[in-house]
PDB file of N, CA and C in Angstrom:
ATOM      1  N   UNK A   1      19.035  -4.851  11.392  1.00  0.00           N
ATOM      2  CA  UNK A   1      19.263  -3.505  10.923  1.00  0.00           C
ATOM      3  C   UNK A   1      18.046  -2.662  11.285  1.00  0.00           C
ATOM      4  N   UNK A   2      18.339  -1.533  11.960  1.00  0.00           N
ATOM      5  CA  UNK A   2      17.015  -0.666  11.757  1.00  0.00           C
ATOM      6  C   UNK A   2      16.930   0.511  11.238  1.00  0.00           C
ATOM      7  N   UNK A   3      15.473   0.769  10.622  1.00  0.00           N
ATOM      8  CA  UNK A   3      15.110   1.954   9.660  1.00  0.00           C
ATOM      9  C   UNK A   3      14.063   2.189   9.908  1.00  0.00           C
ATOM     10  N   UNK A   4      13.506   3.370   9.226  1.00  0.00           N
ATOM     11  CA  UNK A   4      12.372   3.867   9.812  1.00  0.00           C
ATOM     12  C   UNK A   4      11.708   3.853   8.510  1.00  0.00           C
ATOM     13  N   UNK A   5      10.110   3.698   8.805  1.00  0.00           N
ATOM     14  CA  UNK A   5       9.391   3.591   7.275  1.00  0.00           C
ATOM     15  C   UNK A   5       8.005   4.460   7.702  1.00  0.00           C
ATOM     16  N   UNK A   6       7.579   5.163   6.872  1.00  0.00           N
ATOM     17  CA  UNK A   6       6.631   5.943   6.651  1.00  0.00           C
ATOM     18  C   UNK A   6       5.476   5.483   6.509  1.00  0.00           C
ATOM     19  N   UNK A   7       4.478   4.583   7.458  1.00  0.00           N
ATOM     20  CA  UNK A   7       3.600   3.918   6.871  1.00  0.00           C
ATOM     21  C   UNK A   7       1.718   4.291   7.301  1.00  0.00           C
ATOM     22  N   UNK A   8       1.240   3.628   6.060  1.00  0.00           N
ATOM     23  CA  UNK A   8       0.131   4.128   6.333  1.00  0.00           C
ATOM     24  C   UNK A   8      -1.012   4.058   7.538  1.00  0.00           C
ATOM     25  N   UNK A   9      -1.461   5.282   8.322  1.00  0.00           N
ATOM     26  CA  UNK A   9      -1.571   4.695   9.592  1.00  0.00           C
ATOM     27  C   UNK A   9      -2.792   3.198   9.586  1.00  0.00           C
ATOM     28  N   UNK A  10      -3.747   3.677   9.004  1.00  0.00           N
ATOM     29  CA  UNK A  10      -4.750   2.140   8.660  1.00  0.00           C
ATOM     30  C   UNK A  10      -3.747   0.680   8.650  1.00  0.00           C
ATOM     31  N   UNK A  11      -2.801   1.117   7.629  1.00  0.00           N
ATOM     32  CA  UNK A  11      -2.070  -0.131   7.663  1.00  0.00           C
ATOM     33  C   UNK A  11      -1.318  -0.449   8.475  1.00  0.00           C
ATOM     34  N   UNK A  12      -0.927  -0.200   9.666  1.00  0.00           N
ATOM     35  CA  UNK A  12      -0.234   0.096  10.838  1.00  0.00           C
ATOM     36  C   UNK A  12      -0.547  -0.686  11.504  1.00  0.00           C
ATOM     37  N   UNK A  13      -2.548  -0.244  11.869  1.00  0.00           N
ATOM     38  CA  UNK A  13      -3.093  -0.345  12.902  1.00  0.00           C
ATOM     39  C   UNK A  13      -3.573  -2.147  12.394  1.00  0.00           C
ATOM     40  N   UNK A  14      -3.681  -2.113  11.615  1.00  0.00           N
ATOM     41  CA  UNK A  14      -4.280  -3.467  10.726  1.00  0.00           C
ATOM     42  C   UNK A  14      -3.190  -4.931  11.076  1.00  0.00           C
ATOM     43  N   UNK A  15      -1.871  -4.000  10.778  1.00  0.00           N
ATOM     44  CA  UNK A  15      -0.242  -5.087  10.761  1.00  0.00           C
ATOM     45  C   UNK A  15      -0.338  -5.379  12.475  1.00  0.00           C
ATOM     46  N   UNK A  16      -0.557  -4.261  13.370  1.00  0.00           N
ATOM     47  CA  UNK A  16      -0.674  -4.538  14.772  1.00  0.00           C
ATOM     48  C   UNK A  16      -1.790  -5.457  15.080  1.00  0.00           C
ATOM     49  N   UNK A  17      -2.890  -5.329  14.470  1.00  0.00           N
ATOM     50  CA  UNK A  17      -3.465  -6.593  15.294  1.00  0.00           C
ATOM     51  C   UNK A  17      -4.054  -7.465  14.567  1.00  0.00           C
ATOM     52  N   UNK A  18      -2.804  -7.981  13.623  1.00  0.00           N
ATOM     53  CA  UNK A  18      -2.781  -8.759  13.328  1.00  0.00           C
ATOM     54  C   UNK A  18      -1.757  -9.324  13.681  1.00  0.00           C
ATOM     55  N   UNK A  19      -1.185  -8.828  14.267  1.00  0.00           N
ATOM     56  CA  UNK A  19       0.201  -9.231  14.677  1.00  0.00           C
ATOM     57  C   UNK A  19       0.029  -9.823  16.079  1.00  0.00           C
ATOM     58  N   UNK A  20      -1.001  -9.066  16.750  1.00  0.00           N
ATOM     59  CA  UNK A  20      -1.339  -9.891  18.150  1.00  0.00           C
ATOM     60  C   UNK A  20      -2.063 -10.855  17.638  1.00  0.00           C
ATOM     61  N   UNK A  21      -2.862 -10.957  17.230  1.00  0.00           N
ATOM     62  CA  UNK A  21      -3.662 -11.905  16.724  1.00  0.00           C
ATOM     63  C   UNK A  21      -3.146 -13.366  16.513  1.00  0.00           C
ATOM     64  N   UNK A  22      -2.067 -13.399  15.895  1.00  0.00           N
ATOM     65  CA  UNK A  22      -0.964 -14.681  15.703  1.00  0.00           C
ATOM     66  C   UNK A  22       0.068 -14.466  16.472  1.00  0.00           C
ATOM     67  N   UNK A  23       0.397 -13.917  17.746  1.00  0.00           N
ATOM     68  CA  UNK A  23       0.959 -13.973  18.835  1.00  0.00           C
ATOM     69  C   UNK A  23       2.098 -13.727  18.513  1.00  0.00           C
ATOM     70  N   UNK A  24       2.604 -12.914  17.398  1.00  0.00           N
ATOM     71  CA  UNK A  24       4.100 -12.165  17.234  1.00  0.00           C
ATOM     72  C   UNK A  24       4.065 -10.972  17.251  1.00  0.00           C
ATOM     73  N   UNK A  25       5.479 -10.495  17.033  1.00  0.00           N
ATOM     74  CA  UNK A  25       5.512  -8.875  17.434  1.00  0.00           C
ATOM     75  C   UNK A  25       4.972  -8.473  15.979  1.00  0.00           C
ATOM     76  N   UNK A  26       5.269  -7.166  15.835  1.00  0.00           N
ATOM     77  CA  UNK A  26       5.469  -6.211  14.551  1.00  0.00           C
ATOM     78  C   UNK A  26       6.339  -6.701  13.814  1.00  0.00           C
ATOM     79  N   UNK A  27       7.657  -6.412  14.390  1.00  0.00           N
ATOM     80  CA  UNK A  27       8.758  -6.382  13.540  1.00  0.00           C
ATOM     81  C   UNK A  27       8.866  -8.255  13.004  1.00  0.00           C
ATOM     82  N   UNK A  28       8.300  -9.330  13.782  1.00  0.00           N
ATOM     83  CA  UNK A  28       8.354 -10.621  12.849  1.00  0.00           C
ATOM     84  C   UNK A  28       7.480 -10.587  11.781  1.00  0.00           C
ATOM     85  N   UNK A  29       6.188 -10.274  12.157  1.00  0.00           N
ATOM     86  CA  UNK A  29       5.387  -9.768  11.428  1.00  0.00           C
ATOM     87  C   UNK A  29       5.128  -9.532   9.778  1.00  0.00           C
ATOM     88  N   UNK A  30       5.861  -7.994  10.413  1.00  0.00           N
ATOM     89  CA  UNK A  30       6.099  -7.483   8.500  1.00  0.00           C
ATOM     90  C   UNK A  30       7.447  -8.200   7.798  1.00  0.00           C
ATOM     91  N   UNK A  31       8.184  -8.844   8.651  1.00  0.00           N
ATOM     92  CA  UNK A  31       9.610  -9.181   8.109  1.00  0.00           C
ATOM     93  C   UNK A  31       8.766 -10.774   7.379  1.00  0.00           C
ATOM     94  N   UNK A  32       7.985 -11.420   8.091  1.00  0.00           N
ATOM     95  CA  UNK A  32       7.458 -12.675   7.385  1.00  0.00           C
ATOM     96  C   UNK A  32       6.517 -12.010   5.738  1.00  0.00           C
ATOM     97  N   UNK A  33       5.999 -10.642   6.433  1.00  0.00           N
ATOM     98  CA  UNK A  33       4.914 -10.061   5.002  1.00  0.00           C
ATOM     99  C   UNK A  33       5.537 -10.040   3.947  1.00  0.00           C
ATOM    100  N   UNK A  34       7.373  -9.384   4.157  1.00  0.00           N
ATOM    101  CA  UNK A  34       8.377  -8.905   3.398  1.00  0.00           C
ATOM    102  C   UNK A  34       8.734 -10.113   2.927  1.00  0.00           C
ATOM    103  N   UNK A  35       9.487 -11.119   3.868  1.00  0.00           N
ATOM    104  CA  UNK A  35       9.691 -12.236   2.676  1.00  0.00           C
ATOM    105  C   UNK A  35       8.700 -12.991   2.083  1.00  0.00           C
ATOM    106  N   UNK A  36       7.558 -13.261   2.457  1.00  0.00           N
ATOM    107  CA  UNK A  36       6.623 -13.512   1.616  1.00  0.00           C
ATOM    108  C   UNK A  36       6.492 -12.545   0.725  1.00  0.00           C
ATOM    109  N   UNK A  37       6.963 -11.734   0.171  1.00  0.00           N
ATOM    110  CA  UNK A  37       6.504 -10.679  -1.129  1.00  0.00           C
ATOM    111  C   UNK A  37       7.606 -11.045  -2.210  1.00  0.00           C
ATOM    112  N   UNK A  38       8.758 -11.168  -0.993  1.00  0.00           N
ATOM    113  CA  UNK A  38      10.059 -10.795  -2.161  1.00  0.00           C
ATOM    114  C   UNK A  38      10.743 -12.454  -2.373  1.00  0.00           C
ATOM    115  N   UNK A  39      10.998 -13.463  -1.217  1.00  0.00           N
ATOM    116  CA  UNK A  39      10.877 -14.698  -1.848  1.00  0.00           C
ATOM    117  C   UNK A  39      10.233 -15.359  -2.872  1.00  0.00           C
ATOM    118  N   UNK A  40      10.618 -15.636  -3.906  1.00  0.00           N
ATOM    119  CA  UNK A  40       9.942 -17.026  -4.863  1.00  0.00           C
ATOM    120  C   UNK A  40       9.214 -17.919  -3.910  1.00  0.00           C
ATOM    121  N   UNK A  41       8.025 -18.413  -4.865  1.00  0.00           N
ATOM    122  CA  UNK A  41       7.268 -19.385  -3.988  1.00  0.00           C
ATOM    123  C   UNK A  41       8.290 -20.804  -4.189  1.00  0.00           C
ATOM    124  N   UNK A  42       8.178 -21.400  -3.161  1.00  0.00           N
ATOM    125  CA  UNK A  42       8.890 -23.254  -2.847  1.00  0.00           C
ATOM    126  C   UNK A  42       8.432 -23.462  -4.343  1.00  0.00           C
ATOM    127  N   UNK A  43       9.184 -24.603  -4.828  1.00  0.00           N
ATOM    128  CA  UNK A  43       9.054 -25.479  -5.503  1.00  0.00           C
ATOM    129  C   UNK A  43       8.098 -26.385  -5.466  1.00  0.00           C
ATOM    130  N   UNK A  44       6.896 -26.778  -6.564  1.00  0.00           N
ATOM    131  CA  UNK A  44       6.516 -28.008  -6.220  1.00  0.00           C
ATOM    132  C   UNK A  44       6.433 -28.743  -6.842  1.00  0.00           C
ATOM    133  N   UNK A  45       6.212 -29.864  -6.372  1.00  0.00           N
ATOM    134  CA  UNK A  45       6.239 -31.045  -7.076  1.00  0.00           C
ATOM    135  C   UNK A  45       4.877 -30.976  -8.369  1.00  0.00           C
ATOM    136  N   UNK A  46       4.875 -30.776  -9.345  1.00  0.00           N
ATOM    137  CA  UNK A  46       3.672 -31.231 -10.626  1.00  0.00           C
ATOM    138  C   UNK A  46       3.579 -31.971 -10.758  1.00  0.00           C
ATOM    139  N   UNK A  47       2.376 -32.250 -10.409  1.00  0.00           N
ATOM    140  CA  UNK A  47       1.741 -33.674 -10.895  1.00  0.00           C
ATOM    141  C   UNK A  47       1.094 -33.841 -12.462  1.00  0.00           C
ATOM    142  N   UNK A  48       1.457 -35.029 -12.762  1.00  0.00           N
ATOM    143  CA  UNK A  48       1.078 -34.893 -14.282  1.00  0.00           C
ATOM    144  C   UNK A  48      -0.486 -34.688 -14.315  1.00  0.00           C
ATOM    145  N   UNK A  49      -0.750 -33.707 -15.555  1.00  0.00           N
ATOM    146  CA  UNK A  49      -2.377 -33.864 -15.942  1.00  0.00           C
ATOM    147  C   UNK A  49      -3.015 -34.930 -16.786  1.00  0.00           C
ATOM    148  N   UNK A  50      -3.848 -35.694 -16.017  1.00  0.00           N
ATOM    149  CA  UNK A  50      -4.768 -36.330 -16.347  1.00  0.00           C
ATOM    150  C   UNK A  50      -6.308 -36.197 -16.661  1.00  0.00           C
ATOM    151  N   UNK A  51      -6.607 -35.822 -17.916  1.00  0.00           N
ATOM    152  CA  UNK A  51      -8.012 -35.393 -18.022  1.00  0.00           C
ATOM    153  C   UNK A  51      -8.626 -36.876 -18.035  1.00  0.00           C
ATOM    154  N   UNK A  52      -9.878 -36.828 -17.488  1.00  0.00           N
ATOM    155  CA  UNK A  52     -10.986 -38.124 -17.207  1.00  0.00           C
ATOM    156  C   UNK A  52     -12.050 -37.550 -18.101  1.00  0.00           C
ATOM    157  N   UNK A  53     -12.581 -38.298 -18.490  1.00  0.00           N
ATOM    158  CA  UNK A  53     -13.553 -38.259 -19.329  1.00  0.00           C
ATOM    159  C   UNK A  53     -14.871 -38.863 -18.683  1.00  0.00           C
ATOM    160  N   UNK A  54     -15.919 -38.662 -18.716  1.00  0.00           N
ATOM    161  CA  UNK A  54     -17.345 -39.364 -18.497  1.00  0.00           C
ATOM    162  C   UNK A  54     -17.379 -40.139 -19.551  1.00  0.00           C
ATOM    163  N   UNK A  55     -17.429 -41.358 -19.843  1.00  0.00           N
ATOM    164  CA  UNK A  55     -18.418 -42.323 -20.800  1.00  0.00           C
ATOM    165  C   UNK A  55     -19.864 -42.553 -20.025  1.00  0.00           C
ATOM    166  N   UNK A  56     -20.607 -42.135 -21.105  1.00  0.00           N
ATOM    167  CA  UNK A  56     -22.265 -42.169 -20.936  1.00  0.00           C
ATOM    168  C   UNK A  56     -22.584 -42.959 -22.287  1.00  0.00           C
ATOM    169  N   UNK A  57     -23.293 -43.774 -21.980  1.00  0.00           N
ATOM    170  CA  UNK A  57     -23.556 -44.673 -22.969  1.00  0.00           C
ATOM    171  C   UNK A  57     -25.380 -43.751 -24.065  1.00  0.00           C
ATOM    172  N   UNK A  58     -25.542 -43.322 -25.106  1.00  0.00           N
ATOM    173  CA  UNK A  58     -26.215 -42.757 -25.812  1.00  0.00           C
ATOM    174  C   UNK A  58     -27.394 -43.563 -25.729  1.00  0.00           C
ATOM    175  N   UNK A  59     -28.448 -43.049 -26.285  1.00  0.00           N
ATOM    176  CA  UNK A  59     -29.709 -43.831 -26.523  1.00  0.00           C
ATOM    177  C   UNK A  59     -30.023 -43.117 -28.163  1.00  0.00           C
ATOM    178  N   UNK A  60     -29.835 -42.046 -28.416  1.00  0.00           N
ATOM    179  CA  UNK A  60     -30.054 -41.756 -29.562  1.00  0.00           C
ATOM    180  C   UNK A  60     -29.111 -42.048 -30.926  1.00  0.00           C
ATOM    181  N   UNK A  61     -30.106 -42.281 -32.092  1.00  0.00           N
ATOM    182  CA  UNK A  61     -28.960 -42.411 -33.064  1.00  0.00           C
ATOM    183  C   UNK A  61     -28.351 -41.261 -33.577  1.00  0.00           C
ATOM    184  N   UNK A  62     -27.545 -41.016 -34.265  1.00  0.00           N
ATOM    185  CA  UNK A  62     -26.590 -40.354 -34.688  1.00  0.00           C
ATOM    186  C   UNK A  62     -27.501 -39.233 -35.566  1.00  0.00           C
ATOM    187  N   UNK A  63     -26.811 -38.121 -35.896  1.00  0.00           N
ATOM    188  CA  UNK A  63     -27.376 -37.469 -36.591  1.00  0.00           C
ATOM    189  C   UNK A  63     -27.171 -37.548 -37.869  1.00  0.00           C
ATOM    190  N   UNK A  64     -26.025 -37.780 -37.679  1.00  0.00           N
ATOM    191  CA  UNK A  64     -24.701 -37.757 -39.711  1.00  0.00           C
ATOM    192  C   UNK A  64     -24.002 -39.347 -38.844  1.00  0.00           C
ATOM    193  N   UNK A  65     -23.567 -39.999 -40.463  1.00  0.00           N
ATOM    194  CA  UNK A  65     -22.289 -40.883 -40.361  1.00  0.00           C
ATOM    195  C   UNK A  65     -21.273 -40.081 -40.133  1.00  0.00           C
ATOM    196  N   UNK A  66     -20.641 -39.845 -39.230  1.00  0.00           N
ATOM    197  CA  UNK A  66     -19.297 -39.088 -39.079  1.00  0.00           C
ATOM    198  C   UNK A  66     -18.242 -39.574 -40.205  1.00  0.00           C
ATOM    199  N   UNK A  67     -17.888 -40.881 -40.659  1.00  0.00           N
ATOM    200  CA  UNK A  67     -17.156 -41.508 -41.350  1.00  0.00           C
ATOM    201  C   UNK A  67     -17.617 -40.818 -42.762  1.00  0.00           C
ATOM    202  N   UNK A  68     -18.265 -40.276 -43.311  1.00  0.00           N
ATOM    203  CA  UNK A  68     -18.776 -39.717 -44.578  1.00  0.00           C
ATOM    204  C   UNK A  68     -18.813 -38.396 -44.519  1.00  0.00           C
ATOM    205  N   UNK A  69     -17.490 -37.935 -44.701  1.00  0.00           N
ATOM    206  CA  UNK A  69     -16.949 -36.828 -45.158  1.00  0.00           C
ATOM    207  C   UNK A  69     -18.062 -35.747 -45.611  1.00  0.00           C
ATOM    208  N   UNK A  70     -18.731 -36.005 -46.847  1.00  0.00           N
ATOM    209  CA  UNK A  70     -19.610 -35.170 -47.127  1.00  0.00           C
ATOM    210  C   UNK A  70     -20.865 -34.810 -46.561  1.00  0.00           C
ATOM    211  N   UNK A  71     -21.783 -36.150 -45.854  1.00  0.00           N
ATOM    212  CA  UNK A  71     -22.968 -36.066 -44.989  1.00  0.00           C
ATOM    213  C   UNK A  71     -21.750 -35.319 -43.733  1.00  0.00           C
ATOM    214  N   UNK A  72     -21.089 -35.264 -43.474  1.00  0.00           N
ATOM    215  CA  UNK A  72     -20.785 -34.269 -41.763  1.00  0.00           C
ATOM    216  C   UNK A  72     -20.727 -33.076 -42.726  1.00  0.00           C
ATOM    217  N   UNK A  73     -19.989 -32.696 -43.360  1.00  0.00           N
ATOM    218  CA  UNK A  73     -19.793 -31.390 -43.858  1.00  0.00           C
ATOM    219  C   UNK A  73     -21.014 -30.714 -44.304  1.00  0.00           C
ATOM    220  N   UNK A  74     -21.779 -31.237 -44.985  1.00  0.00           N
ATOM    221  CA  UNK A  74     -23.497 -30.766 -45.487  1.00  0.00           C
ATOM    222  C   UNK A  74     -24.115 -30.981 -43.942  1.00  0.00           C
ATOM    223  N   UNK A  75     -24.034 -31.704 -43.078  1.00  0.00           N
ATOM    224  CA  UNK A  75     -24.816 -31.533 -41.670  1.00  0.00           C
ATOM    225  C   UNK A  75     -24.553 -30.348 -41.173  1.00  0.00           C
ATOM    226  N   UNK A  76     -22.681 -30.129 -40.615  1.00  0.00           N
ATOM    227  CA  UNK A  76     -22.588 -28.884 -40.230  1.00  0.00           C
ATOM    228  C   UNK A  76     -22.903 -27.637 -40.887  1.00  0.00           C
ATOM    229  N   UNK A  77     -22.616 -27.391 -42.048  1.00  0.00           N
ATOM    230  CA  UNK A  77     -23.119 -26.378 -42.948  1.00  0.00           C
ATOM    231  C   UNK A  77     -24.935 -25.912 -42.933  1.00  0.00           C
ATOM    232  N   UNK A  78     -25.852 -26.820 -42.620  1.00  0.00           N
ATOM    233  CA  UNK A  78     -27.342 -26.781 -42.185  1.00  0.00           C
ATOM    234  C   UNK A  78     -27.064 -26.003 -40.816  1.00  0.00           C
ATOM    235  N   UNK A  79     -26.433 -26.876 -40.117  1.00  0.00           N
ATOM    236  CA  UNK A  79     -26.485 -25.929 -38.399  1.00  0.00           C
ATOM    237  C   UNK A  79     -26.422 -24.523 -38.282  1.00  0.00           C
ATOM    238  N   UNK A  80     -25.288 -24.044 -39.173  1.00  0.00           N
ATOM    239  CA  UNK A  80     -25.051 -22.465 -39.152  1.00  0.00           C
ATOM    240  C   UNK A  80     -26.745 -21.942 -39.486  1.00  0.00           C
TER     241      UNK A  80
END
């Protein structure tokens, strides 16, 4: 089909050589720009997320028993 489009001349001159540049005309050109805009991207395959963790083995002791409810809660409450 052809039509005529009003375009900006910078962007013209930009679509042209870029268009030589990858060795097609104009009109494949903007028609690949066009369906790349207005096509959905492909489908892909998701891969499940797997977070990894570092284990680093500590040298220091602990600050609080974590297991004692009240020494963590009176630890964090000092930090503020």
């Amino acid at each position: 089909m052809k039509t005529t489009l009003d375009l900006d001349d910078q962007l013209l001159r930009e679509a042209k050589r870029n268009a030589v540049a990858t060795g097609t005309s104009l009109k494949a050109y903007v028609e690949d720009a066009l369906r790349a805009r207005l096509l959905p991207p492909p489908e892909r395959e998701a891969k499940p997320f797997r977070l990894e963790l570092p284990v680093v083995d500590g040298t220091a002791t602990p600050a609080v028993e974590v297991m004692d409810r009240r020494a963590l809660y009176d630890f964090l409450d000092e930090a503020e």
